[in-house]
N, C-alpha and C. Protein backbone atom coordinates (compact mmCIF):
# COMPACT_ATOMS: atom_id res chain seq x y z
N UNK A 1 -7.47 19.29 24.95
CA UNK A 1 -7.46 20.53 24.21
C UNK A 1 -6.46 20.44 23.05
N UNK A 2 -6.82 20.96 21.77
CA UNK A 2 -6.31 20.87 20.83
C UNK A 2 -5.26 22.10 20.41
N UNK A 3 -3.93 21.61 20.04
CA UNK A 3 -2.86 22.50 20.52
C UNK A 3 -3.07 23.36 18.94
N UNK A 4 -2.61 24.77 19.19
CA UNK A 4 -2.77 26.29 17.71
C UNK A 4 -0.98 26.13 17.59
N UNK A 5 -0.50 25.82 16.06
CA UNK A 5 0.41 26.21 15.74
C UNK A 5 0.69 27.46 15.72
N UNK A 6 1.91 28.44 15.96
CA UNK A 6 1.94 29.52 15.45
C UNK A 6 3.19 29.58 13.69
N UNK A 7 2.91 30.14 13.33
CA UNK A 7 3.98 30.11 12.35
C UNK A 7 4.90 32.26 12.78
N UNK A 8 5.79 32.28 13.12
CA UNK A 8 5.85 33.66 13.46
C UNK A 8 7.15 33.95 11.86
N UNK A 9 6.83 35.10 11.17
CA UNK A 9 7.64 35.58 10.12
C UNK A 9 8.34 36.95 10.06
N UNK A 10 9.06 37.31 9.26
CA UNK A 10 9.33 38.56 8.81
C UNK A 10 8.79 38.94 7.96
N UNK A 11 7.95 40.29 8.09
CA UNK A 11 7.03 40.72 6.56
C UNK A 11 8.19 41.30 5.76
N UNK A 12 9.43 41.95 6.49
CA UNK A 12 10.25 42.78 5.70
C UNK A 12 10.60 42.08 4.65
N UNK A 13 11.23 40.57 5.06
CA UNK A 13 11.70 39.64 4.11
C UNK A 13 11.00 39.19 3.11
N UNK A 14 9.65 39.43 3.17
CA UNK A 14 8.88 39.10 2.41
C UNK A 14 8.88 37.42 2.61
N UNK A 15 8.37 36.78 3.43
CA UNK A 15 8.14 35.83 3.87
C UNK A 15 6.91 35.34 4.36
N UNK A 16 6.13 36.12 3.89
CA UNK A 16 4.45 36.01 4.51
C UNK A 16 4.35 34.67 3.42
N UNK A 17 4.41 34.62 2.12
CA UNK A 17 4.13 33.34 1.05
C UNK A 17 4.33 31.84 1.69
N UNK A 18 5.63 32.04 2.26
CA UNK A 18 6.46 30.77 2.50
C UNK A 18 5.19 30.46 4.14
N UNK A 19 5.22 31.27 4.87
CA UNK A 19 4.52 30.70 6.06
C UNK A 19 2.90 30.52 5.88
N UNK A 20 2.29 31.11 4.33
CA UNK A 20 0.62 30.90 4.31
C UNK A 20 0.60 29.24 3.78
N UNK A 21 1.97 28.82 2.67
CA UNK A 21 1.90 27.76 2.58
C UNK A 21 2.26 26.56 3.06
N UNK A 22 3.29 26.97 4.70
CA UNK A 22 3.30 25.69 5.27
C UNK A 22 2.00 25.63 5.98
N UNK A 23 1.45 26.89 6.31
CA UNK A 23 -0.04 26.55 7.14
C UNK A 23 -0.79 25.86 6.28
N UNK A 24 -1.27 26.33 5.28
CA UNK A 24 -2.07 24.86 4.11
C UNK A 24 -1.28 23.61 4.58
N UNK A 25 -0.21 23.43 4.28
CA UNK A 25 0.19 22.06 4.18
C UNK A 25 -0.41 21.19 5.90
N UNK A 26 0.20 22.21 6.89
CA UNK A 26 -0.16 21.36 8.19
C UNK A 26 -1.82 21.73 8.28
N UNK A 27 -2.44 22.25 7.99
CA UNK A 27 -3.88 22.88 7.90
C UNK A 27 -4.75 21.39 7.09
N UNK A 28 -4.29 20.95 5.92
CA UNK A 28 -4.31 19.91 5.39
C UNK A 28 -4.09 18.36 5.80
N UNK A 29 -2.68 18.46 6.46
CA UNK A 29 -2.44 17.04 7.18
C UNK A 29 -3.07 17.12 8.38
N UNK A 30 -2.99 18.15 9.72
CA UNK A 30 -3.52 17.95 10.58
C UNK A 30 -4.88 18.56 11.34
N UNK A 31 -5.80 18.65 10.11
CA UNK A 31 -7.28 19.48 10.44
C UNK A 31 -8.09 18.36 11.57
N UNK A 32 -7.60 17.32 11.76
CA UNK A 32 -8.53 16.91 12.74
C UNK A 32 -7.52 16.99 14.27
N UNK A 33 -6.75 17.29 14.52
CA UNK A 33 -5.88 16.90 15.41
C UNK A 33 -5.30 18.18 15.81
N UNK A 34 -5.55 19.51 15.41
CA UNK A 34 -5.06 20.88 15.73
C UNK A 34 -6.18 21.82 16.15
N UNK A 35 -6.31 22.89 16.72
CA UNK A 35 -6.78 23.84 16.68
C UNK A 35 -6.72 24.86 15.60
N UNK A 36 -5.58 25.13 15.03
CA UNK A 36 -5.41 26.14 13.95
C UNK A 36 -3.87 26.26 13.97
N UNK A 37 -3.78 27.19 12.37
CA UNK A 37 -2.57 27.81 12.53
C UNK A 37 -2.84 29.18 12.65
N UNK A 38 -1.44 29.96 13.14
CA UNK A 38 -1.84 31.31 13.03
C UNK A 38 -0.19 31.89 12.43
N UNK A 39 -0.67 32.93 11.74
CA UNK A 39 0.28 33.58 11.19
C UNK A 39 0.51 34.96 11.39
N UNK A 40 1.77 35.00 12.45
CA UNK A 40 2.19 36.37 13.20
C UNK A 40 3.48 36.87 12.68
N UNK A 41 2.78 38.05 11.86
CA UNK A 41 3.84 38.98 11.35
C UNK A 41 4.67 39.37 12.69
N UNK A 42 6.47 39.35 12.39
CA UNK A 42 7.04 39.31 13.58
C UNK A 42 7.63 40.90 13.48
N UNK A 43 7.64 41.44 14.63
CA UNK A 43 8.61 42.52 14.92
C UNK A 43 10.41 42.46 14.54
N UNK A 44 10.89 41.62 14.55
CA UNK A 44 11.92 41.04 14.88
C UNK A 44 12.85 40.59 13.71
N UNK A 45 13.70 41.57 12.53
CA UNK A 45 13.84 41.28 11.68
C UNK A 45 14.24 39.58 10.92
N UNK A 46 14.33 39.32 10.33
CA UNK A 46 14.23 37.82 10.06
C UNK A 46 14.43 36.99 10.87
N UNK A 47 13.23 36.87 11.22
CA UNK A 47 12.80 35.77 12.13
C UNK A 47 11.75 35.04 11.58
N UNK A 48 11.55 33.95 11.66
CA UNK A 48 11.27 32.46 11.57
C UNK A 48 10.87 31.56 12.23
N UNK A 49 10.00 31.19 13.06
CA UNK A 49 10.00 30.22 14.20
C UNK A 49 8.76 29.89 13.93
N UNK A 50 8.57 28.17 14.35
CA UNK A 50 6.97 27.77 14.23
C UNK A 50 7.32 27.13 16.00
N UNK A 51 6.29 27.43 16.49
CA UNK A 51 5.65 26.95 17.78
C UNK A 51 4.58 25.79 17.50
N UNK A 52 4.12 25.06 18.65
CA UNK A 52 3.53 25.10 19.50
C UNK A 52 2.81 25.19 20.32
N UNK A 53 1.70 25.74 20.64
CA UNK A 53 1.05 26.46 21.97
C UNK A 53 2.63 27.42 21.89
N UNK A 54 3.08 27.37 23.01
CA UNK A 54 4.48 28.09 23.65
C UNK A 54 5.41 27.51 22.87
N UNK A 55 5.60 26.48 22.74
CA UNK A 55 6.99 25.65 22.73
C UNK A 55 7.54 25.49 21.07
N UNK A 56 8.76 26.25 21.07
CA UNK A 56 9.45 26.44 19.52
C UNK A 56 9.69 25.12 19.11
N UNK A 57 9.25 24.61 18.18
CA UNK A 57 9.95 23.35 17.32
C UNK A 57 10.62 23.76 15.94
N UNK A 58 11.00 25.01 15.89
CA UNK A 58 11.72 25.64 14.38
C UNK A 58 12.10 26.83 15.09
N UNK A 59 13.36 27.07 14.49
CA UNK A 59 14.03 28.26 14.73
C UNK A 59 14.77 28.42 13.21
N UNK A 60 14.79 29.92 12.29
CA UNK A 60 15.55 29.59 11.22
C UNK A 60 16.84 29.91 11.65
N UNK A 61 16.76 30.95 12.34
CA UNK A 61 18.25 31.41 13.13
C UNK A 61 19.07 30.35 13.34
N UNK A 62 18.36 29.38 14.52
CA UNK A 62 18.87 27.97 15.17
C UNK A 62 19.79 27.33 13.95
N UNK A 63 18.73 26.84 13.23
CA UNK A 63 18.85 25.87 12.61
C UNK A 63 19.75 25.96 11.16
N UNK A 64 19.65 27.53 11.22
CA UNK A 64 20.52 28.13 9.80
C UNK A 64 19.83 28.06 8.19
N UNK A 65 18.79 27.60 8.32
CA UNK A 65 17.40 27.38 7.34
C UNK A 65 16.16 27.30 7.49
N UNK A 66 15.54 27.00 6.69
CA UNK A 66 14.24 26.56 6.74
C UNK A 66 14.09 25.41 7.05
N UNK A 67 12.52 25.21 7.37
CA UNK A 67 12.49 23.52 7.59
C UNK A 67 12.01 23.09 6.30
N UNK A 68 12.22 21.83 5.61
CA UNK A 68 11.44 21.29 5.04
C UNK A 68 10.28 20.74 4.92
N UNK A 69 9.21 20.83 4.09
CA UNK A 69 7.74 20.52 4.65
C UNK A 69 7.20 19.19 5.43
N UNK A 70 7.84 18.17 4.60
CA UNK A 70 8.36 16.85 5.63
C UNK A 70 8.88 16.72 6.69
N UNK A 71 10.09 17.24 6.90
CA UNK A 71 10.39 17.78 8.55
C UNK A 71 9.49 18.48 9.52
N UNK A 72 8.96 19.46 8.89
CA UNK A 72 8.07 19.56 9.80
C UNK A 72 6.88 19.12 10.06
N UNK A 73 5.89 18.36 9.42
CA UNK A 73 4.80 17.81 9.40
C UNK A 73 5.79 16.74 10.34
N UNK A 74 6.71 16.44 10.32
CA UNK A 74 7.15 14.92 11.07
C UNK A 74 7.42 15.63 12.86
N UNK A 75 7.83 17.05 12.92
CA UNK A 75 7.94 17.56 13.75
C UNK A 75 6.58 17.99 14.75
N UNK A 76 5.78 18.57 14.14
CA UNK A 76 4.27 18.66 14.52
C UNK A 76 3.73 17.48 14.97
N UNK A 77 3.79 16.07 14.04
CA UNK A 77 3.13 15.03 14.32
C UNK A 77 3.49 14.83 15.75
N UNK A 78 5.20 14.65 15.94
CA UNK A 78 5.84 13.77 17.11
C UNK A 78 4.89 14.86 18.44
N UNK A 79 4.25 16.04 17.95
CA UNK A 79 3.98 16.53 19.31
C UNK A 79 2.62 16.47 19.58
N UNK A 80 1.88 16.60 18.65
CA UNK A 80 0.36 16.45 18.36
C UNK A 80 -0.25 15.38 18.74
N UNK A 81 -0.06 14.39 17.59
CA UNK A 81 -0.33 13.01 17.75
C UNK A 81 0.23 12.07 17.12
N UNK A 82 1.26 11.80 17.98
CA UNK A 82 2.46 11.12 17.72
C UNK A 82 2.26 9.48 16.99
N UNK A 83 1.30 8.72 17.21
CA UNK A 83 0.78 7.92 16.01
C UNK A 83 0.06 8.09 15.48
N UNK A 84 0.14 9.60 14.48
CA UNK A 84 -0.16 9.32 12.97
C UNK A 84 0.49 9.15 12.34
N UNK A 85 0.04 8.38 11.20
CA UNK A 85 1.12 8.00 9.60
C UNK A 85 1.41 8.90 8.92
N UNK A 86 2.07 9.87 8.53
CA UNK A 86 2.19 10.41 7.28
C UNK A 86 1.94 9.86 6.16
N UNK A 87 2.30 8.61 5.75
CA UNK A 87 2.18 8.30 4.93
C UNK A 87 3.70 8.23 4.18
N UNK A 88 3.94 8.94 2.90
CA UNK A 88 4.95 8.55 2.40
C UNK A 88 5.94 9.61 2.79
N UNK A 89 5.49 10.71 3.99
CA UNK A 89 6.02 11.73 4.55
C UNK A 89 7.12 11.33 5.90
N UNK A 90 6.67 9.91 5.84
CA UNK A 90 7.24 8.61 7.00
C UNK A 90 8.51 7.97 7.02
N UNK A 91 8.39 7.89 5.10
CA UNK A 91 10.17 7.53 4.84
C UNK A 91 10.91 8.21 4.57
N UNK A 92 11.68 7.14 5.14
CA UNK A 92 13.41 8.38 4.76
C UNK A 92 14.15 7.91 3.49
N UNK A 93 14.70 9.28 3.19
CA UNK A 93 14.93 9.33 1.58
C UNK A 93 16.75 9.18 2.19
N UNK A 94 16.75 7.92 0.94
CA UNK A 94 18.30 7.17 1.23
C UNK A 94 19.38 7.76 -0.01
């Protein structure tokens, strides 16, 4: 079974933009290997978190930011399907 990202946001913050376009981005890299994303306006004033099925792999609270789109496509992959290539999303910037 193919695991549904959630992306969960704050509409107050006006943050709906930032979470329609990491869903393109992982919507893009991982359309054969996901179920979907979904994008849940949160109750919960700035809040931030991408899931999983259940399981948080982003917290902005946690983490004190955002993720970067590379970080997370590298984050998704390791849980999805952990040998795919990104590609040049693979190296690390020295």
């Amino acid at each position: 079974m193919k695991a549904t990202i959630t992306i969960e946001y704050c509409p107050k913050c006006n943050w709906m933009l930032r979470a329609a376009y990491m869903a393109q981005e992982l919507l893009s890299t991982f359309s054969d290997d996901i179920y979907g994303v979904t994008l849940q306006p949160s109750e919960t004033a700035g809040k931030y978190s991408i899931r999983i099925d259940e399981v948080v792999v982003f917290d902005r609270k946690e983490q004190g930011r955002f993720p970067e789109i590379k970080e997370l496509k590298q984050l998704i992959r390791d849980v999805v399907c952990p040998e795919k290539s990104l590609g040049h999303s693979d190296r690390n910037v020295t």
